[in-house]
Protein backbone atom coordinates (compact mmCIF):
# COMPACT_ATOMS: atom_id res chain seq x y z
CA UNK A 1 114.99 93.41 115.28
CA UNK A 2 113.48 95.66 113.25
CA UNK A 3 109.76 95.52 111.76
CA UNK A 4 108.41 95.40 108.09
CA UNK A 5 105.04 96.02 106.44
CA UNK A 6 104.01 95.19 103.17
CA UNK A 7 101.29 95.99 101.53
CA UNK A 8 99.10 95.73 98.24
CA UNK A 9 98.33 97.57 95.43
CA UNK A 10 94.96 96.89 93.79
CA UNK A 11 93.54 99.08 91.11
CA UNK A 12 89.90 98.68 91.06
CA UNK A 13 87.92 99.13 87.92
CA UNK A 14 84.32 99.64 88.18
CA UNK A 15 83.57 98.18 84.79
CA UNK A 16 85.31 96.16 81.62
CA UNK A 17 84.86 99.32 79.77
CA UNK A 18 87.24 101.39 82.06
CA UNK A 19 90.36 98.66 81.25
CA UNK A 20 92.99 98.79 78.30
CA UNK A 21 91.37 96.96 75.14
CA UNK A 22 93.64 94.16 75.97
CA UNK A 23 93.25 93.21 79.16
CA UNK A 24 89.05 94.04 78.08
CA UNK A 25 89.42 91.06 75.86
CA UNK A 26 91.40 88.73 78.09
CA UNK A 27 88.30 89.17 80.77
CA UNK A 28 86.27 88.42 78.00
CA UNK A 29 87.99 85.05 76.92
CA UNK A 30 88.11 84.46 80.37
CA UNK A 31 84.45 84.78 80.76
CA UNK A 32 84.38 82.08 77.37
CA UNK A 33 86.15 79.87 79.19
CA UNK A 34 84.13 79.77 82.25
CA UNK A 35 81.05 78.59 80.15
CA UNK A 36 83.51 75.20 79.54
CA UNK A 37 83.69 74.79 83.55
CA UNK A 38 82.54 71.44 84.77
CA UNK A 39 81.56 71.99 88.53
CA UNK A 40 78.82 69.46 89.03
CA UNK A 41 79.62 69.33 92.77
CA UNK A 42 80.45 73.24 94.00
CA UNK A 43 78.30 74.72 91.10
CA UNK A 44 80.93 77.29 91.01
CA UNK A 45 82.40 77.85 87.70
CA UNK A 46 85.97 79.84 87.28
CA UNK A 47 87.06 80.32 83.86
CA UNK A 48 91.00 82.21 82.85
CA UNK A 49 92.74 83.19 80.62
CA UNK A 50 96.81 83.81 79.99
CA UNK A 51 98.52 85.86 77.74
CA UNK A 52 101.68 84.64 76.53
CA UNK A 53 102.14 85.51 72.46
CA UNK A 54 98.71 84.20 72.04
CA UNK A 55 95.45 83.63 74.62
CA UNK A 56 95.02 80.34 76.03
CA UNK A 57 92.01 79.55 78.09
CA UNK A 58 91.02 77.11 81.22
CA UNK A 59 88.22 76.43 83.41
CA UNK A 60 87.64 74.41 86.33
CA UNK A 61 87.23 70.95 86.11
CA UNK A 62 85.83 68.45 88.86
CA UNK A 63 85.88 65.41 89.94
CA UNK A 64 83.64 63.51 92.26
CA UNK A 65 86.10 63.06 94.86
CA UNK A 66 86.55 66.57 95.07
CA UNK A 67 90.04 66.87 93.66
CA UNK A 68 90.07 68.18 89.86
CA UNK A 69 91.94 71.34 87.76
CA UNK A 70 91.89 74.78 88.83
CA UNK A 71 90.81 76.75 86.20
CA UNK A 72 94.30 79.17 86.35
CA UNK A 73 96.32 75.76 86.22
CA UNK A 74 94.74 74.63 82.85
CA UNK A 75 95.29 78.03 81.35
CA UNK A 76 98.81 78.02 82.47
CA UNK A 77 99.00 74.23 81.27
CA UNK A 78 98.10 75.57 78.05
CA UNK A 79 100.58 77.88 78.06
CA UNK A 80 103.20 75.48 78.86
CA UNK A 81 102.21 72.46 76.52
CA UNK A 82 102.46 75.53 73.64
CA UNK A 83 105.99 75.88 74.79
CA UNK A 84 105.22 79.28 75.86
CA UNK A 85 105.14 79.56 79.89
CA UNK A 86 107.94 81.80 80.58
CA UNK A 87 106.02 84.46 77.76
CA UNK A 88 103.42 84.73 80.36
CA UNK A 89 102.56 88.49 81.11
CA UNK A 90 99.29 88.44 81.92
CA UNK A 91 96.34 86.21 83.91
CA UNK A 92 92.76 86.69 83.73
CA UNK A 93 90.44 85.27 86.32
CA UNK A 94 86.65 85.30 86.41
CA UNK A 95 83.97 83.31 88.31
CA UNK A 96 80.49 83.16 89.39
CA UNK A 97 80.25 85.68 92.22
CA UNK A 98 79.25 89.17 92.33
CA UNK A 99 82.69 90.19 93.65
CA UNK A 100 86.45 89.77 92.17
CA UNK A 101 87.33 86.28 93.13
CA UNK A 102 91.00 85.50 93.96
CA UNK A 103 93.34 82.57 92.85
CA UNK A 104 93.27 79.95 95.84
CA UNK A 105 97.04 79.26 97.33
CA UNK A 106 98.15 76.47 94.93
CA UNK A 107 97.16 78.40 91.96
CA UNK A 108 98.70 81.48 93.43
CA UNK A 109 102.15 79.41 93.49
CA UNK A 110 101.71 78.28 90.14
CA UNK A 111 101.79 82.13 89.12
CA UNK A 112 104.56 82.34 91.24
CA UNK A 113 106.46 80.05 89.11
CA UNK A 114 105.42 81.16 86.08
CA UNK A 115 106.36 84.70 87.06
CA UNK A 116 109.93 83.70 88.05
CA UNK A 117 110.46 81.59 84.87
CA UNK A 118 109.28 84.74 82.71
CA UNK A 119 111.41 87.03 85.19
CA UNK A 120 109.05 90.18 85.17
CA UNK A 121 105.50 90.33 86.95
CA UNK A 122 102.83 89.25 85.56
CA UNK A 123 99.33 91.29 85.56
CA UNK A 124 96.86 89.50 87.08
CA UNK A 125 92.99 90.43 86.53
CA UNK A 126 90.26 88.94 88.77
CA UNK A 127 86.56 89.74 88.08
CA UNK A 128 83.34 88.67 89.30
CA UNK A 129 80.68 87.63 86.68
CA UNK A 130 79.54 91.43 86.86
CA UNK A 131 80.79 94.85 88.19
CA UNK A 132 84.35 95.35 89.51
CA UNK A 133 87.65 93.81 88.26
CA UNK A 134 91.02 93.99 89.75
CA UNK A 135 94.33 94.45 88.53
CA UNK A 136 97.34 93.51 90.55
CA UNK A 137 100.97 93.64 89.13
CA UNK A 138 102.75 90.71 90.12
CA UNK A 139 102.17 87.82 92.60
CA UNK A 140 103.89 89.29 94.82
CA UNK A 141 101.15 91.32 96.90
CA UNK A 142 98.88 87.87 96.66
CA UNK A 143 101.50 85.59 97.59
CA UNK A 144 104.15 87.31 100.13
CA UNK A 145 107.18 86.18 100.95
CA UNK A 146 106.82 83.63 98.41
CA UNK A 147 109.17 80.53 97.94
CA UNK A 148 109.91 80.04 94.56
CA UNK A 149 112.97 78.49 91.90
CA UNK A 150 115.56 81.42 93.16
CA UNK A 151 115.03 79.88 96.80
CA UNK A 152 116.34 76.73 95.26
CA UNK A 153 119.64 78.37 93.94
């Protein structure tokens, strides 16, 4: 038997001004997006945004039986519906909190797959609706010992 740990890497940024112009603007749409959030019943609005040879944006959407769209899974849906999914390199997450929020676990999967089908990590950026944001290079660190398509092979 023999023991592993593994651990994440998160670089903290104490402001949008402190992050590469690109991933600046990808908060930003991000933040866009979040002002399309329909959250009626949590009053918690997410918004993202994915780059993939162009920005495409989601936000949460509910329903009132609780079930709805994750705001990651519509960007990604956009993504995908543009024919563009495994161009994916980068995620940007923002919500209504003071701190970084963090995908939940289904959304965290759907990254996963994403990830796979582009076969490098993708950077994923969570932010608050002010101070810190995170960066986090691949899912992997969110999502460990992940199942994804190569367990199918």
């Amino acid at each position: 038997m023999r023991e592993e740990i593994h651990t994440l890497k998160v670089e903290v940024f104490d402001s949008l001004d402190e992050l590469p112009e690109d991933e600046r603007g990808l908060i930003e749409q991000a933040m866009r997006a979040k002002g399309f959030a329909y959250a009626p019943y949590s009053n918690f609005k997410v918004g993202a945004a994915v780059l993939a040879g162009g920005i495409f944006r989601g936000s949460n959407q509910e329903t009132a039986v609780y079930n709805g769209s994750h705001a990651e899974r519509t960007a990604l849906d956009g993504a995908a519906v543009a024919d563009r999914k495994n161009r994916i390199s980068k995620i940007a997450i923002v919500g209504d909190s003071d701190v970084p929020i963090t995908p939940c676990g289904p959304c965290r999967q759907d990254i996963k797959e994403v990830e796979d089908l582009a076969g490098s990590p993708i950077v994923i950026l969570m932010a608050g609706s002010k101070g810190a944001v995170w960066r986090v290079l691949g899912i992997d660190g969110l999502l460990p010992l992940a199942f994804g398509p190569a367990n199918l092979k």
